[in-house]
C-alpha atoms as a PDB file:
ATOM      1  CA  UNK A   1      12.591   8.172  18.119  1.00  0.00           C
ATOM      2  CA  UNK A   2      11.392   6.801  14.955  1.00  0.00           C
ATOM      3  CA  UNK A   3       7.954   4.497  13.904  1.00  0.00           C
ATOM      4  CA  UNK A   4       7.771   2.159  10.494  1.00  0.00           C
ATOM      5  CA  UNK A   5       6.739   3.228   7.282  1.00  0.00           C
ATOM      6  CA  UNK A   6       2.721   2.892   7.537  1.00  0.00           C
ATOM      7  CA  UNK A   7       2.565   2.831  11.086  1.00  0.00           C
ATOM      8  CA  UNK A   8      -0.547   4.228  11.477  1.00  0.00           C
ATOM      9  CA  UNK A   9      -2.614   2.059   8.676  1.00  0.00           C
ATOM     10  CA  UNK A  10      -1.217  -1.601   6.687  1.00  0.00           C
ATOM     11  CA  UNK A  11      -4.173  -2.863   5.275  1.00  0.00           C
ATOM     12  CA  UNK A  12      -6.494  -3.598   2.278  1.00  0.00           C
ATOM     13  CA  UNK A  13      -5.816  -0.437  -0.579  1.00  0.00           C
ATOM     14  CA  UNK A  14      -8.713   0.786  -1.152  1.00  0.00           C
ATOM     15  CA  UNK A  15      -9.813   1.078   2.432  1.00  0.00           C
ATOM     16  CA  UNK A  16      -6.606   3.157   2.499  1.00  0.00           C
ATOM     17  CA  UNK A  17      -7.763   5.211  -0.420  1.00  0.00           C
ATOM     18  CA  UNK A  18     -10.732   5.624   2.254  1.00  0.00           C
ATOM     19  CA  UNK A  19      -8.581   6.804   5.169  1.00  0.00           C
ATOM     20  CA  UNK A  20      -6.501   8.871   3.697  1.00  0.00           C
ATOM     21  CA  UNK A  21      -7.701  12.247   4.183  1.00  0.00           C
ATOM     22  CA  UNK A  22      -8.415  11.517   7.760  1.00  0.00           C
ATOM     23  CA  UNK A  23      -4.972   9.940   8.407  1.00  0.00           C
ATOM     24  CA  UNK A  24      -3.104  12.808   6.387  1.00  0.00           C
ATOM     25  CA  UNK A  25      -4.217  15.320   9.096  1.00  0.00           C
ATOM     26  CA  UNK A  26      -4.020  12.805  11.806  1.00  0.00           C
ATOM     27  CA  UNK A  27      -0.697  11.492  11.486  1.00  0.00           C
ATOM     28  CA  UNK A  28       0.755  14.963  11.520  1.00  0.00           C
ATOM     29  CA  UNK A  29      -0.723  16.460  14.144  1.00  0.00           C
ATOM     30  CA  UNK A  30      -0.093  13.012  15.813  1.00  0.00           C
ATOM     31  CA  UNK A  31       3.256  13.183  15.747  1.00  0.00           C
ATOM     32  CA  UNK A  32       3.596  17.238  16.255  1.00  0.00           C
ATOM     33  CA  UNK A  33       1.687  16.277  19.407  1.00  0.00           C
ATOM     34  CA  UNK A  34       3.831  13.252  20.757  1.00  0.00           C
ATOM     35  CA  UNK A  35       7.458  15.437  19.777  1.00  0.00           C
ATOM     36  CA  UNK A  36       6.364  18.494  21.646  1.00  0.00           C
ATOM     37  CA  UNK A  37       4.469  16.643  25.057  1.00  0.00           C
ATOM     38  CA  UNK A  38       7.523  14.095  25.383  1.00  0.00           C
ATOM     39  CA  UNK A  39      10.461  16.334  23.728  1.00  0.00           C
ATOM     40  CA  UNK A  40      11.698  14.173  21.376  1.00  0.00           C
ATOM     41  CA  UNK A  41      12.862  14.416  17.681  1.00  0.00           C
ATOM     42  CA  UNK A  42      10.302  11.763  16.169  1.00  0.00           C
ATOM     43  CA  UNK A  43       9.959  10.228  12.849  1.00  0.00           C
ATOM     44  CA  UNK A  44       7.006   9.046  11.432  1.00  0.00           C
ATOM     45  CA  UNK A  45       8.207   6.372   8.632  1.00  0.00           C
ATOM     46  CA  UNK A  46       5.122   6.681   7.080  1.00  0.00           C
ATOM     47  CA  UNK A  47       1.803   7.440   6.338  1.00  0.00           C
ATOM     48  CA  UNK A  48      -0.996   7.953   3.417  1.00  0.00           C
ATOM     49  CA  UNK A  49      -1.384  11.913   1.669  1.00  0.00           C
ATOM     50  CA  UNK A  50      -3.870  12.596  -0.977  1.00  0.00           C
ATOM     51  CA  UNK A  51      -2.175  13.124  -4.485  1.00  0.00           C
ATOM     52  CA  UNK A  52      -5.054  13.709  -6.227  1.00  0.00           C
ATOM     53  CA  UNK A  53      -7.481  11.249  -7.726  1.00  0.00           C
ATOM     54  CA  UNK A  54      -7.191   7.583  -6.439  1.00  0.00           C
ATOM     55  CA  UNK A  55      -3.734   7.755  -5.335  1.00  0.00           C
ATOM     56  CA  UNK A  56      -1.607   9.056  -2.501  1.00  0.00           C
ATOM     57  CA  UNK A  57       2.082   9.858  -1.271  1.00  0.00           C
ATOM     58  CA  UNK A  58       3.791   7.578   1.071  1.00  0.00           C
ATOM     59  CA  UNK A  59       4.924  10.201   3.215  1.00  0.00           C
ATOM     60  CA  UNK A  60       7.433  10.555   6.330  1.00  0.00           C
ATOM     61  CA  UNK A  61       7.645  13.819   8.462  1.00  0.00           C
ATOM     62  CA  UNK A  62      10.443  14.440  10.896  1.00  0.00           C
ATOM     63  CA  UNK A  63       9.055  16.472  13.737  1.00  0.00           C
ATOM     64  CA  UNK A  64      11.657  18.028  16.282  1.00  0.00           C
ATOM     65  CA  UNK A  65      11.300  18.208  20.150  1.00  0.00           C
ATOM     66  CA  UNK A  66       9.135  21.329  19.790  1.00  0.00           C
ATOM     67  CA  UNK A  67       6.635  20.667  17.570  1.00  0.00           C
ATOM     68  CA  UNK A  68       8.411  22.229  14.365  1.00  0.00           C
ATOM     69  CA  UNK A  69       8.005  20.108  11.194  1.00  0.00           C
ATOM     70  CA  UNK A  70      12.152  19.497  10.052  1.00  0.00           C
ATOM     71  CA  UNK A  71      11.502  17.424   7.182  1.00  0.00           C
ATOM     72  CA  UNK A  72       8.823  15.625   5.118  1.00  0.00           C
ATOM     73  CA  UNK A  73       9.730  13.281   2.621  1.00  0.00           C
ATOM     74  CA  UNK A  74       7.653  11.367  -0.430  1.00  0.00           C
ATOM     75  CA  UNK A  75       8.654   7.877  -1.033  1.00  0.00           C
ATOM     76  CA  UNK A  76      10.537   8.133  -4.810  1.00  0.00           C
ATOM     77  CA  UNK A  77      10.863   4.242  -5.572  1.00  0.00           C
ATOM     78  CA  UNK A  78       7.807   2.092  -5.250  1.00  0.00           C
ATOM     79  CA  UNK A  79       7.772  -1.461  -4.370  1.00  0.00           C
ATOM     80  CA  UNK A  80       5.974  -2.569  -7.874  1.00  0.00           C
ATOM     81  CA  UNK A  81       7.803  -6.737  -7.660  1.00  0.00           C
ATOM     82  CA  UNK A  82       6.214 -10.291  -8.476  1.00  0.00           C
ATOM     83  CA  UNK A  83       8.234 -12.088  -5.591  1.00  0.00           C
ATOM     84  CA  UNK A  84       9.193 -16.290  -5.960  1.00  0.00           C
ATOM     85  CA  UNK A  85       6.518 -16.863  -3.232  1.00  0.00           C
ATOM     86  CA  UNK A  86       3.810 -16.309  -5.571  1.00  0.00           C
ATOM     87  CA  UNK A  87       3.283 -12.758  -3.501  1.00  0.00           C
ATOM     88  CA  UNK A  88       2.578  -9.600  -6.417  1.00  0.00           C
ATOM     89  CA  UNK A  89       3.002  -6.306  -4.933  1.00  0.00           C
ATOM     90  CA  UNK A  90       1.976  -3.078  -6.954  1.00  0.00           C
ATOM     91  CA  UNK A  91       2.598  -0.144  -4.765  1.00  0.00           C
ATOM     92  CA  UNK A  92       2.292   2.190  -7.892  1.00  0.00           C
ATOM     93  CA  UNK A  93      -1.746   1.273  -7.944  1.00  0.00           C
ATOM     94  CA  UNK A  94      -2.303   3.756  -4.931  1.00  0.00           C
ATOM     95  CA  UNK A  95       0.863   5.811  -4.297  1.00  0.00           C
ATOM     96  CA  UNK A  96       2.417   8.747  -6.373  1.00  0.00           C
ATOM     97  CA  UNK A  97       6.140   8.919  -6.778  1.00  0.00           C
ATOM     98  CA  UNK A  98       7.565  11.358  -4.967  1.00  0.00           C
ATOM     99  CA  UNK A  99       9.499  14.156  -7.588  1.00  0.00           C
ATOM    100  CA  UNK A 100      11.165  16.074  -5.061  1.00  0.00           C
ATOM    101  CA  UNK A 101      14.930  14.388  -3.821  1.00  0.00           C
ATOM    102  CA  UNK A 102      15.110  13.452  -0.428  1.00  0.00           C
ATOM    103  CA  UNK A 103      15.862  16.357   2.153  1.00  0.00           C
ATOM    104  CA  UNK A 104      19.154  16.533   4.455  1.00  0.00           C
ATOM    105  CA  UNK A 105      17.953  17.686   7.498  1.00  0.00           C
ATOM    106  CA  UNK A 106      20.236  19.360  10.391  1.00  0.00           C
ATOM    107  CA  UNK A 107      18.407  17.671  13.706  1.00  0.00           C
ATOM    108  CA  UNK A 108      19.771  19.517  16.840  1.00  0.00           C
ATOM    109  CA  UNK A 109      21.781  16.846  19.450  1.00  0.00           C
ATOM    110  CA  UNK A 110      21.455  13.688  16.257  1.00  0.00           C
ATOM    111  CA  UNK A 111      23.266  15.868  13.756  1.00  0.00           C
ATOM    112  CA  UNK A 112      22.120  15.793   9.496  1.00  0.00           C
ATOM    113  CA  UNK A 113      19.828  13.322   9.214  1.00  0.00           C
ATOM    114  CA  UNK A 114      19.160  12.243   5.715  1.00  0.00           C
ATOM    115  CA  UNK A 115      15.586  10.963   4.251  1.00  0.00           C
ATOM    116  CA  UNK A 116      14.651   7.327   2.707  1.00  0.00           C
ATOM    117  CA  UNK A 117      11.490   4.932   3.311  1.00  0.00           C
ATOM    118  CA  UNK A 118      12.056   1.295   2.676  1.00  0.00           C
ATOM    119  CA  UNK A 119      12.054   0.477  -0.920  1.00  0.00           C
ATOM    120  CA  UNK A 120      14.603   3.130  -1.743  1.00  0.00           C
ATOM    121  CA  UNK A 121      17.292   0.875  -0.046  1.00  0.00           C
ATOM    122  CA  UNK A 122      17.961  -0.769  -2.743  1.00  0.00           C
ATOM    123  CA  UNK A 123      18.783   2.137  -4.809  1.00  0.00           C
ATOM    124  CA  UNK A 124      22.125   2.923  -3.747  1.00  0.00           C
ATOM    125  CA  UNK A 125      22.820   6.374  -4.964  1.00  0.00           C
ATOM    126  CA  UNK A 126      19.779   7.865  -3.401  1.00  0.00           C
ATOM    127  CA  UNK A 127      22.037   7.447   0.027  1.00  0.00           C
ATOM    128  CA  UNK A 128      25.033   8.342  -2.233  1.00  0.00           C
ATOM    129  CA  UNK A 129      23.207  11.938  -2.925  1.00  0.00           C
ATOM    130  CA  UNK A 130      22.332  12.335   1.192  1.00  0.00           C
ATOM    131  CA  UNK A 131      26.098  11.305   1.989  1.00  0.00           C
ATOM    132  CA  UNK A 132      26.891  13.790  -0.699  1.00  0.00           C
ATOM    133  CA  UNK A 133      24.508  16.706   1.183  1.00  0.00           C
ATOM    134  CA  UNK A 134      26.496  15.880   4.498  1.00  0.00           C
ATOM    135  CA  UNK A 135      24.176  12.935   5.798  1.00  0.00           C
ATOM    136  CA  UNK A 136      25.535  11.726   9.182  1.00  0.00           C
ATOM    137  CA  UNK A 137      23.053   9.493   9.968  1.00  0.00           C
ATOM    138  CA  UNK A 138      20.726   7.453   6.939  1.00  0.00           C
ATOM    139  CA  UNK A 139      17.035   7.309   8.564  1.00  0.00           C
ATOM    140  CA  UNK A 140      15.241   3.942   6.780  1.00  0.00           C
ATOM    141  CA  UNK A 141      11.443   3.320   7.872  1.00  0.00           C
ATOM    142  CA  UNK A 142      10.369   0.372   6.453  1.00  0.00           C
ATOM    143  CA  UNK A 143       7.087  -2.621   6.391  1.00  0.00           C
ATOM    144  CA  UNK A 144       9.477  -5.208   4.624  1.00  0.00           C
ATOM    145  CA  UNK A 145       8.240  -8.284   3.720  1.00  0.00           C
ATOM    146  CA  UNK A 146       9.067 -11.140   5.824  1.00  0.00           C
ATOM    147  CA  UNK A 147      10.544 -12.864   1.987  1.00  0.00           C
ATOM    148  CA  UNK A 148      12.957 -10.487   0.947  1.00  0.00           C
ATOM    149  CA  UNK A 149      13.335  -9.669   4.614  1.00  0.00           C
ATOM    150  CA  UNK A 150      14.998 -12.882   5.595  1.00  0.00           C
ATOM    151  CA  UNK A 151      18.069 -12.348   3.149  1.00  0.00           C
ATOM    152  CA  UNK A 152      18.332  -8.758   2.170  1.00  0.00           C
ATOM    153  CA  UNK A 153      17.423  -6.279   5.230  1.00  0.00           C
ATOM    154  CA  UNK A 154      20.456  -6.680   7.303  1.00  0.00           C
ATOM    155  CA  UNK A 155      22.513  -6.753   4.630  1.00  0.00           C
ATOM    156  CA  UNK A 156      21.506  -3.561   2.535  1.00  0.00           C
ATOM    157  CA  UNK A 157      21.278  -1.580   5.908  1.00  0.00           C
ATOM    158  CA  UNK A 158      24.878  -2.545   6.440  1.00  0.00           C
ATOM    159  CA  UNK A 159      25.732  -2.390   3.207  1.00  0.00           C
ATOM    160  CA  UNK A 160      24.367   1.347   3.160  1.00  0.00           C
ATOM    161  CA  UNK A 161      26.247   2.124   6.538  1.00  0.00           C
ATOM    162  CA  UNK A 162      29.548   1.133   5.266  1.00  0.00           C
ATOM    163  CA  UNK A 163      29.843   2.844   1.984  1.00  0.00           C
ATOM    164  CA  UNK A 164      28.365   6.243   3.020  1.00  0.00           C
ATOM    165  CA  UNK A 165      30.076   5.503   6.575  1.00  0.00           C
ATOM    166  CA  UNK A 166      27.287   6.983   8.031  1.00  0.00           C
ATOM    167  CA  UNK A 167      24.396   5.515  10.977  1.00  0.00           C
ATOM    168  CA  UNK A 168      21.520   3.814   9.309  1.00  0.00           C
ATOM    169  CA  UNK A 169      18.233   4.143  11.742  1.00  0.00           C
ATOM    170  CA  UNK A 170      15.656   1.764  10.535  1.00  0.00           C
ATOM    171  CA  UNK A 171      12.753   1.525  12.604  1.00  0.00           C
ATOM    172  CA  UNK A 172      10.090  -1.721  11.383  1.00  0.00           C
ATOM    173  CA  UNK A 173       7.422  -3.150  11.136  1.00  0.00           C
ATOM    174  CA  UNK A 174       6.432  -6.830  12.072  1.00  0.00           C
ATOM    175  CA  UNK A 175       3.933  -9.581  12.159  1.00  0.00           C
ATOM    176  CA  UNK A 176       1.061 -10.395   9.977  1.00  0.00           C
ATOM    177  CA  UNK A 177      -1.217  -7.720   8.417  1.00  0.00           C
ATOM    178  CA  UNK A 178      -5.167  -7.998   7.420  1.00  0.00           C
ATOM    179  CA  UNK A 179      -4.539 -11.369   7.479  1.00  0.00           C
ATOM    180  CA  UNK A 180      -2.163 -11.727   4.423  1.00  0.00           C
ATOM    181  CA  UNK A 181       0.744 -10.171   4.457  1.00  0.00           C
ATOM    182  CA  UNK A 182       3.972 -10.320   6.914  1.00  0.00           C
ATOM    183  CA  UNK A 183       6.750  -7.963   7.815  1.00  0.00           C
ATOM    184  CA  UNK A 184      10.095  -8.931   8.544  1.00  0.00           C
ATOM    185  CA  UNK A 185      10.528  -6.995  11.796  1.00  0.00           C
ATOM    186  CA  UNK A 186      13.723  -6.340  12.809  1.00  0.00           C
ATOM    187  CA  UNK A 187      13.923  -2.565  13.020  1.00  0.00           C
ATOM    188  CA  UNK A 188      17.856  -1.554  13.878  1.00  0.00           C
ATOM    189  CA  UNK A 189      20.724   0.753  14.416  1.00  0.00           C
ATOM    190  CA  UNK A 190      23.780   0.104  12.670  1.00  0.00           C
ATOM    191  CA  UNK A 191      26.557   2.211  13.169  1.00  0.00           C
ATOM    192  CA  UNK A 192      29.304   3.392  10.412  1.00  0.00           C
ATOM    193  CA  UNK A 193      31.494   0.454  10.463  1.00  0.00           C
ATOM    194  CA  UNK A 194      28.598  -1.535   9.696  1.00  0.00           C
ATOM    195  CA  UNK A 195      28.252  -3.186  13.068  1.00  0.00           C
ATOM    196  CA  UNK A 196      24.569  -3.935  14.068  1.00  0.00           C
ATOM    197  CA  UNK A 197      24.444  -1.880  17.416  1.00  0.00           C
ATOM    198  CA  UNK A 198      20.476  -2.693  18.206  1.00  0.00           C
ATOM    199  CA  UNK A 199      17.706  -5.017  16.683  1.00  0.00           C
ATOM    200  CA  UNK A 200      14.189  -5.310  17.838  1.00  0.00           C
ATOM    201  CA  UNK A 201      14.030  -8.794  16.743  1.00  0.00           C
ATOM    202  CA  UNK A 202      10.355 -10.146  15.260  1.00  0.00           C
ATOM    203  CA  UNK A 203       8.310  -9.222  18.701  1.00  0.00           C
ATOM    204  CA  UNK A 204       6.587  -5.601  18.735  1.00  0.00           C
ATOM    205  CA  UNK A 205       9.004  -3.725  20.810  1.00  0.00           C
ATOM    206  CA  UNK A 206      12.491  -1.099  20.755  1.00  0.00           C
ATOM    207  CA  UNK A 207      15.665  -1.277  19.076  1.00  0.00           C
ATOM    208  CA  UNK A 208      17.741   1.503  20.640  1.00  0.00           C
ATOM    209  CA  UNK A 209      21.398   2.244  20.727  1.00  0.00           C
ATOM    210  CA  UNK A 210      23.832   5.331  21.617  1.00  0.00           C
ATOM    211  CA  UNK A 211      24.751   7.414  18.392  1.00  0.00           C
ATOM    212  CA  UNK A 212      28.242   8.858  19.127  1.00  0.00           C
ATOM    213  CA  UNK A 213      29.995  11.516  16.629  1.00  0.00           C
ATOM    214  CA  UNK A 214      33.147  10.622  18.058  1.00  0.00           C
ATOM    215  CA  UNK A 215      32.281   7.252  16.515  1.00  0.00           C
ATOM    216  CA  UNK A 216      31.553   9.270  13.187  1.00  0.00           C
ATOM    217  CA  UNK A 217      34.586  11.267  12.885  1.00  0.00           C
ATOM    218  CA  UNK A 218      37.074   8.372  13.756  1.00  0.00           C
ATOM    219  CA  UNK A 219      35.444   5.816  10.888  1.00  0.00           C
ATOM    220  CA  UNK A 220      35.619   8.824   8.062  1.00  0.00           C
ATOM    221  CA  UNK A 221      38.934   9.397   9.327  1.00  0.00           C
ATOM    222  CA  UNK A 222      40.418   5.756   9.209  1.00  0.00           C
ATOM    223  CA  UNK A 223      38.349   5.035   5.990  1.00  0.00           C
ATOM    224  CA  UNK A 224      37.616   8.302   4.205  1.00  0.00           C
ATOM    225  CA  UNK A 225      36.165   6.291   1.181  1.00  0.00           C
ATOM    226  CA  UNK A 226      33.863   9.470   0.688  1.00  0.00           C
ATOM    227  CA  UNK A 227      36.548  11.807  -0.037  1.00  0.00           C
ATOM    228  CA  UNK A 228      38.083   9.253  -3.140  1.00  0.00           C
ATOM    229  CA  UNK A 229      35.094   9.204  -4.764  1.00  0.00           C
ATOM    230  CA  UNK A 230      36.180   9.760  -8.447  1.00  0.00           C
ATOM    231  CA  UNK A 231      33.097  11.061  -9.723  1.00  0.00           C
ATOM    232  CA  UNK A 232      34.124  12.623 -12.737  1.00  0.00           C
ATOM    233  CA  UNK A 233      35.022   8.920 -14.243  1.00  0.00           C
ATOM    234  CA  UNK A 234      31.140   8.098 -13.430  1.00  0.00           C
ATOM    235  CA  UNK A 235      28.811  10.637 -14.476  1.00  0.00           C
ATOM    236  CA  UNK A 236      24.802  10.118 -14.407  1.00  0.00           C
ATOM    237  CA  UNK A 237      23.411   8.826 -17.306  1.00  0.00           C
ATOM    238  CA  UNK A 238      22.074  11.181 -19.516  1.00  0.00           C
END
């Protein structure tokens, strides 16, 4: 199970600021709680950690069905964009970049989940690196906004199935927040041929779908784009 990047607080920044210490310990022991009581692997997409001084990490936690912490996660890119409705978001005012590359993390019955919140979908080598690290399945939390939502959600979450051939689980938030801002909604699971196997739509509610490795193994088998990578032509910039 997996909840939307700030799922426990979208609101005004500095309020946020406020919360943070409280929602830190909160939010983890929240979802330690929830995994262990209802014996679930759960994701929380999400949620504000004090960095130091007036900012804070954007951080998700992967909790398995007992309680144990699998993997925590800082947000790397930050959504810092002047969008053509006149919208300015500055993400960078109140969050730290992570420094620490995005953790592959082995979850019992789902297989090796890799890390990502929102923003970082458009940055496709991040999900090239998880692939890389054995990523089966591509976990993507997001609050999109309802702008870019409308033409590039669906499409990068396919888009980041198809070349890593892997699941993409992107739980989401929707509707209209502190009166200003509005999420796209549409939280989905897309399987590794790209096809859209569950969307929540714009209503609050579940977007839920079977995860087969069968389905895994028979995709990287009949397109094994991963093992043709010629890397050595494309080395990182310097």
């Amino acid at each position: 199970m997996g909840l939307p990047e700030n799922f426990a607080f979208l609101g005004d920044e500095q309020h946020k600021l406020e919360l943070a210490p409280m929602l830190a310990d909160r939010c983890s022991r929240f979802l330690v709680t929830m995994a262990h009581r209802y014996q679930v692997n759960l994701l929380g997409g999400g949620f504000p950690v004090p960095a130091g001084g007036q900012v804070v990490y954007n951080r998700s936690e992967l909790i398995g069905r007992d309680g144990q912490l699998l993997g925590r996660y800082d947000k790397i890119h930050l959504f810092d964009v002047n969008l053509p409705d006149g919208n300015t978001y500055r993400e960078s005012a109140t969050v730290r970049s992570g420094d620490v590359r995005p953790p592959v993390v082995n979850v019992p019955g789902l297989g090796l989940m890799g890390m990502s919140i929102c923003y970082d979908v458009r940055f496709p080598e991040l999900y090239r690196f998880l692939a890389s690290h054995g990523a089966q399945v591509l976990v993507i939390p997001a609050a999109f906004t309802a702008f870019t939502g409308k033409d590039h959600w669906e499409v990068l979450l396919r888009a980041r199935a198809i070349e890593n051939t892997a699941y993409v689980f992107a739980p989401a938030q929707t509707g209209v927040h502190y009166g200003r801002r509005q999420s796209h909604g549409h939280a989905m699971v897309i399987d590794p041929w790209g096809t859209v196997l569950a969307d929540a739509g714009t209503s609050p509610g579940i977007a839920f779908a079977e995860m087969r490795t069968d389905c895994l193994e028979q995709v990287r088998r009949q397109m094994p784009s991963l093992s043709h990578r010629r890397s050595s032509l494309f080395p990182p910039n310097p």
